[in-house]
Structure formats: C-alpha cells, structure tokens
N, C-alpha and C. Protein backbone atom coordinates (compact mmCIF):
# COMPACT_ATOMS: atom_id res chain seq x y z
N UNK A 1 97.76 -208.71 138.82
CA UNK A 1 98.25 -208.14 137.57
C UNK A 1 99.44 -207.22 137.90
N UNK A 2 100.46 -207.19 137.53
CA UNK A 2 101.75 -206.75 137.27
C UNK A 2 101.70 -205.48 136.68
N UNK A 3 102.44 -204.16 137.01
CA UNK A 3 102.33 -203.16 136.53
C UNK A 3 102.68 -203.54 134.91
N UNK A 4 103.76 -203.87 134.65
CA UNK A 4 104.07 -204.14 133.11
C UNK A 4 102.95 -204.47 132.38
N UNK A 5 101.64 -205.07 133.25
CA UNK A 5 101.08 -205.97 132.31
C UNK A 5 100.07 -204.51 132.52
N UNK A 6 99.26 -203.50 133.29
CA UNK A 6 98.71 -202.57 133.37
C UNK A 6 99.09 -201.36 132.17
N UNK A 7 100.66 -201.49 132.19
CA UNK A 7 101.22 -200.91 131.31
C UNK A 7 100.93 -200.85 130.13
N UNK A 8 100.96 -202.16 129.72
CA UNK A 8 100.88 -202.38 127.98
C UNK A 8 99.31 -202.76 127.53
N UNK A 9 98.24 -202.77 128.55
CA UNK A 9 97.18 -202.85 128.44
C UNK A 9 96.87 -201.38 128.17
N UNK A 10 97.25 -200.32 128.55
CA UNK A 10 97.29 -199.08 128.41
C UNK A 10 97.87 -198.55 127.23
N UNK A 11 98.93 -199.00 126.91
CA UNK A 11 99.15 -198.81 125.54
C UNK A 11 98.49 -199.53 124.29
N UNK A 12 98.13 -200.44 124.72
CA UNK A 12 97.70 -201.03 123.49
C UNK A 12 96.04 -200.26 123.22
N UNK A 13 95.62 -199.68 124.75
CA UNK A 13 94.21 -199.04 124.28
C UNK A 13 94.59 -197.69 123.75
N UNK A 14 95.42 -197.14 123.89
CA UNK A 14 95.94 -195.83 123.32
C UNK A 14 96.28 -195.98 121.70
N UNK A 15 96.59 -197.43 121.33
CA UNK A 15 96.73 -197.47 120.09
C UNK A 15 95.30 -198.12 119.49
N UNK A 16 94.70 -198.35 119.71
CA UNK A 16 93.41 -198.83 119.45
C UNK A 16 92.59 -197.50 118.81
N UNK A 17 92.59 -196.60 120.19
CA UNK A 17 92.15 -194.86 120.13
C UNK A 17 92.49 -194.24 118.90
N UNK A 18 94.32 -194.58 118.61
CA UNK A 18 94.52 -193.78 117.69
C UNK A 18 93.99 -194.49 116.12
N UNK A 19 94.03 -195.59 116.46
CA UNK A 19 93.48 -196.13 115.08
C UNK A 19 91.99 -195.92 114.77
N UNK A 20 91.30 -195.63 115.61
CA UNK A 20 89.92 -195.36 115.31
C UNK A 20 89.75 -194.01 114.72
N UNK A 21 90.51 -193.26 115.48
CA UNK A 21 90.77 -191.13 115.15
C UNK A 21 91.46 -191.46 113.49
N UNK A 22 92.19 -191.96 113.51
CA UNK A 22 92.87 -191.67 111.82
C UNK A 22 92.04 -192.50 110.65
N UNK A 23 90.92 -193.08 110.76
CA UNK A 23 90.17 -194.30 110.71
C UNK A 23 88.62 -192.97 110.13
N UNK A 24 88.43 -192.68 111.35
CA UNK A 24 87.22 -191.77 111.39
C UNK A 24 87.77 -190.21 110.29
N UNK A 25 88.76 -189.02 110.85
CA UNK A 25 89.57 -188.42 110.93
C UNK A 25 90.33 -188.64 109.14
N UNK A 26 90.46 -189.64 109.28
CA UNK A 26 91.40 -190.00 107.79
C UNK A 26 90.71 -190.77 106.23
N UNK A 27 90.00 -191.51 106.64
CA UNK A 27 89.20 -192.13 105.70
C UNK A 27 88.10 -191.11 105.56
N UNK A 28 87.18 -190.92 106.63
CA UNK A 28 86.10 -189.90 105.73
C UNK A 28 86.61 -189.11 105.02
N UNK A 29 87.42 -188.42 105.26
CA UNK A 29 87.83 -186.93 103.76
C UNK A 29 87.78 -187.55 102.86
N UNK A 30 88.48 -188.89 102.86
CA UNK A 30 89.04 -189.41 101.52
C UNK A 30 87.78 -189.57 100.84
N UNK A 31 86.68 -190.06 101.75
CA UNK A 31 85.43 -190.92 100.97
C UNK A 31 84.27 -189.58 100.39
N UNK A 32 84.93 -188.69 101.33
CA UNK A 32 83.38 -187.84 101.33
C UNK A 32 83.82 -186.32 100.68
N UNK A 33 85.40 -186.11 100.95
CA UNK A 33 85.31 -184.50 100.57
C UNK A 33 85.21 -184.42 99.35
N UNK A 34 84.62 -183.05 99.40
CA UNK A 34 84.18 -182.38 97.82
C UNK A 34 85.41 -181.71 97.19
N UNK A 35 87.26 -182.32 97.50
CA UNK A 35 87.82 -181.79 96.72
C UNK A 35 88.35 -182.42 95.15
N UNK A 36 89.48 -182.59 94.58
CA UNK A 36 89.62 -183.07 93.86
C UNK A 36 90.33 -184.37 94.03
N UNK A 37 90.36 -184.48 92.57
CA UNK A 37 90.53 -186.64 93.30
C UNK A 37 91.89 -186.75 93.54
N UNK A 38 92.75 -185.53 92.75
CA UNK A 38 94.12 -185.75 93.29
C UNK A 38 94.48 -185.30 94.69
N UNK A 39 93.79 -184.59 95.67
CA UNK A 39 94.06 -184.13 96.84
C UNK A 39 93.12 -185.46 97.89
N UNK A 40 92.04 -185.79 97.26
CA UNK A 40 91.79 -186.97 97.62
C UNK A 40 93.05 -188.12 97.85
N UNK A 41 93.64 -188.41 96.84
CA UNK A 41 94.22 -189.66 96.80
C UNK A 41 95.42 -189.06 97.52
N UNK A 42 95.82 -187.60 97.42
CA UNK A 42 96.62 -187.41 98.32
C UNK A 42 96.76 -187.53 100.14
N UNK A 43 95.73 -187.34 100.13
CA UNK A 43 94.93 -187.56 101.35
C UNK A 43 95.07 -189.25 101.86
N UNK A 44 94.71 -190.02 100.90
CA UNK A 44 94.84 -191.30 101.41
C UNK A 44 96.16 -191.58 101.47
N UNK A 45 96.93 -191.03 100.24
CA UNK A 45 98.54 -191.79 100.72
C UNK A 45 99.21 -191.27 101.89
N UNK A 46 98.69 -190.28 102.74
CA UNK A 46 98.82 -189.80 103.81
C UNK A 46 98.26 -190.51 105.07
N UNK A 47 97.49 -190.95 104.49
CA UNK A 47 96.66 -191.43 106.10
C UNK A 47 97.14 -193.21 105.75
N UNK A 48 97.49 -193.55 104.79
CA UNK A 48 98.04 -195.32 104.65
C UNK A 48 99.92 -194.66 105.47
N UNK A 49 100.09 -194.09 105.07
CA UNK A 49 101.66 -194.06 105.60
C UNK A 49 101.39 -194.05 107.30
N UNK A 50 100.15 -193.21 107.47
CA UNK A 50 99.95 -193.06 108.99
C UNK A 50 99.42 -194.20 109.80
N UNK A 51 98.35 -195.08 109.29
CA UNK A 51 98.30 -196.58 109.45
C UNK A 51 99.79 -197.28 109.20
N UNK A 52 100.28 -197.27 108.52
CA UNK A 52 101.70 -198.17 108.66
C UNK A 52 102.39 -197.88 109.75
N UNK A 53 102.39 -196.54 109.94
CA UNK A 53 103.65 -196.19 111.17
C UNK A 53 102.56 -196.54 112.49
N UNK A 54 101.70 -196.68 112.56
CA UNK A 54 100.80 -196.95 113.59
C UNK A 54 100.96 -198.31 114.08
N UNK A 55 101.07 -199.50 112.88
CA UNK A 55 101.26 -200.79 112.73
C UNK A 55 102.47 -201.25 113.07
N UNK A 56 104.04 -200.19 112.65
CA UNK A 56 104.86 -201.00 113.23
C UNK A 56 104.88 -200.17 114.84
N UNK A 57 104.57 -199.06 114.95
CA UNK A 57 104.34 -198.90 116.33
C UNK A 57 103.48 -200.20 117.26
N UNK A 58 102.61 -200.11 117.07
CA UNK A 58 102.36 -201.34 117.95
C UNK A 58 102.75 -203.02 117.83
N UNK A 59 103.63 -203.16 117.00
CA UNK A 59 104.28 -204.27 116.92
C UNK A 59 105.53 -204.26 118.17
N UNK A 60 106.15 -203.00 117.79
CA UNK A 60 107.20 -203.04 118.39
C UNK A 60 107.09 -202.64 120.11
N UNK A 61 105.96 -201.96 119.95
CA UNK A 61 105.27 -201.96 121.50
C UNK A 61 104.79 -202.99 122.00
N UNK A 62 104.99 -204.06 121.50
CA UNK A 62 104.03 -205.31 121.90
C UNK A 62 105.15 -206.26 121.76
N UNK A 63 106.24 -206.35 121.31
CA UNK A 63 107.47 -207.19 121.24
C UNK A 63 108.39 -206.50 122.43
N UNK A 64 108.22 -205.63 122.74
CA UNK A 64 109.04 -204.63 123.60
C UNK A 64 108.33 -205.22 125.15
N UNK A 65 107.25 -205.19 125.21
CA UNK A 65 106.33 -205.63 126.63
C UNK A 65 106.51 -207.19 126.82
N UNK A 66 106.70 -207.84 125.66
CA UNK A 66 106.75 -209.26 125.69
C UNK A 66 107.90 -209.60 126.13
N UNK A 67 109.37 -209.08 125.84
CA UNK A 67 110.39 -209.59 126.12
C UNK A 67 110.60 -208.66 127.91
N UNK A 68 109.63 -207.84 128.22
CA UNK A 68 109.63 -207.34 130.02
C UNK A 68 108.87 -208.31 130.77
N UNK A 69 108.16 -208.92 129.77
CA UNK A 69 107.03 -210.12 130.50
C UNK A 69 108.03 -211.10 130.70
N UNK A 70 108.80 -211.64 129.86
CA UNK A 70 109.89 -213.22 130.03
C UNK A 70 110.63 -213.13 131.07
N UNK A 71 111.27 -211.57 131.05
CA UNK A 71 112.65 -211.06 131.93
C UNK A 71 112.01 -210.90 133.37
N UNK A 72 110.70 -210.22 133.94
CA UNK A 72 109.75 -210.71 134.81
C UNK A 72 109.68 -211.72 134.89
C-alpha cells in the first residue's frame, strides 16, 4: 500500500468521524431540544449547510486522491 493510498484512507475516516459528530451533535437538538420550533428549524438549516459542506468536502478529497492515484 502506497502512502497516497494510507493517506486518503485516513481522510476519508476523518470524514466519516465528522459525519457521525454533526449527525449525533446536530440532529439530536433538532429532534429532542425543548426550544422553540423556530430555533429548532434554525438549528437544522445549520447543521444541512454543515452536511453539504462536508459532502462537497469529501468529493473533492476523493477526486483530488484519485487523480494522485493515475499520476502514481
């Protein structure tokens, strides 16, 4: 195994991590806190923007390792 390939195995579990923390971290408030539904829903459009940027993060971390894998 190739450092590159150690590399992005490492990142991709680091993004895994973070999706579980904003997952756990982000969805329970939404489901469970006792505030109001507008700080609720505020809450979720916060934690969906944070899943999106999470999503093209690991796209582009994973198109980024792919084109070090070809050039390897």
């Amino acid at each position: 195994m190739k450092n590159y390939q150690v590399v992005k195995w490492i990142g991709n579990v680091v993004f895994i991590a973070l999706f579980g923390f904003v997952t756990f971290f982000g969805i329970g408030p939404v489901l469970i806190a006792d505030g109001s539904f507008q700080e609720r829903m505020l809450t979720l459009a916060v934690v969906i923007l944070i899943f999106i940027a999470l999503i093209i993060g690991i796209i582009f971390w994973n198109r980024y390792w792919n084109k070090k894998q070809k050039q390897g």
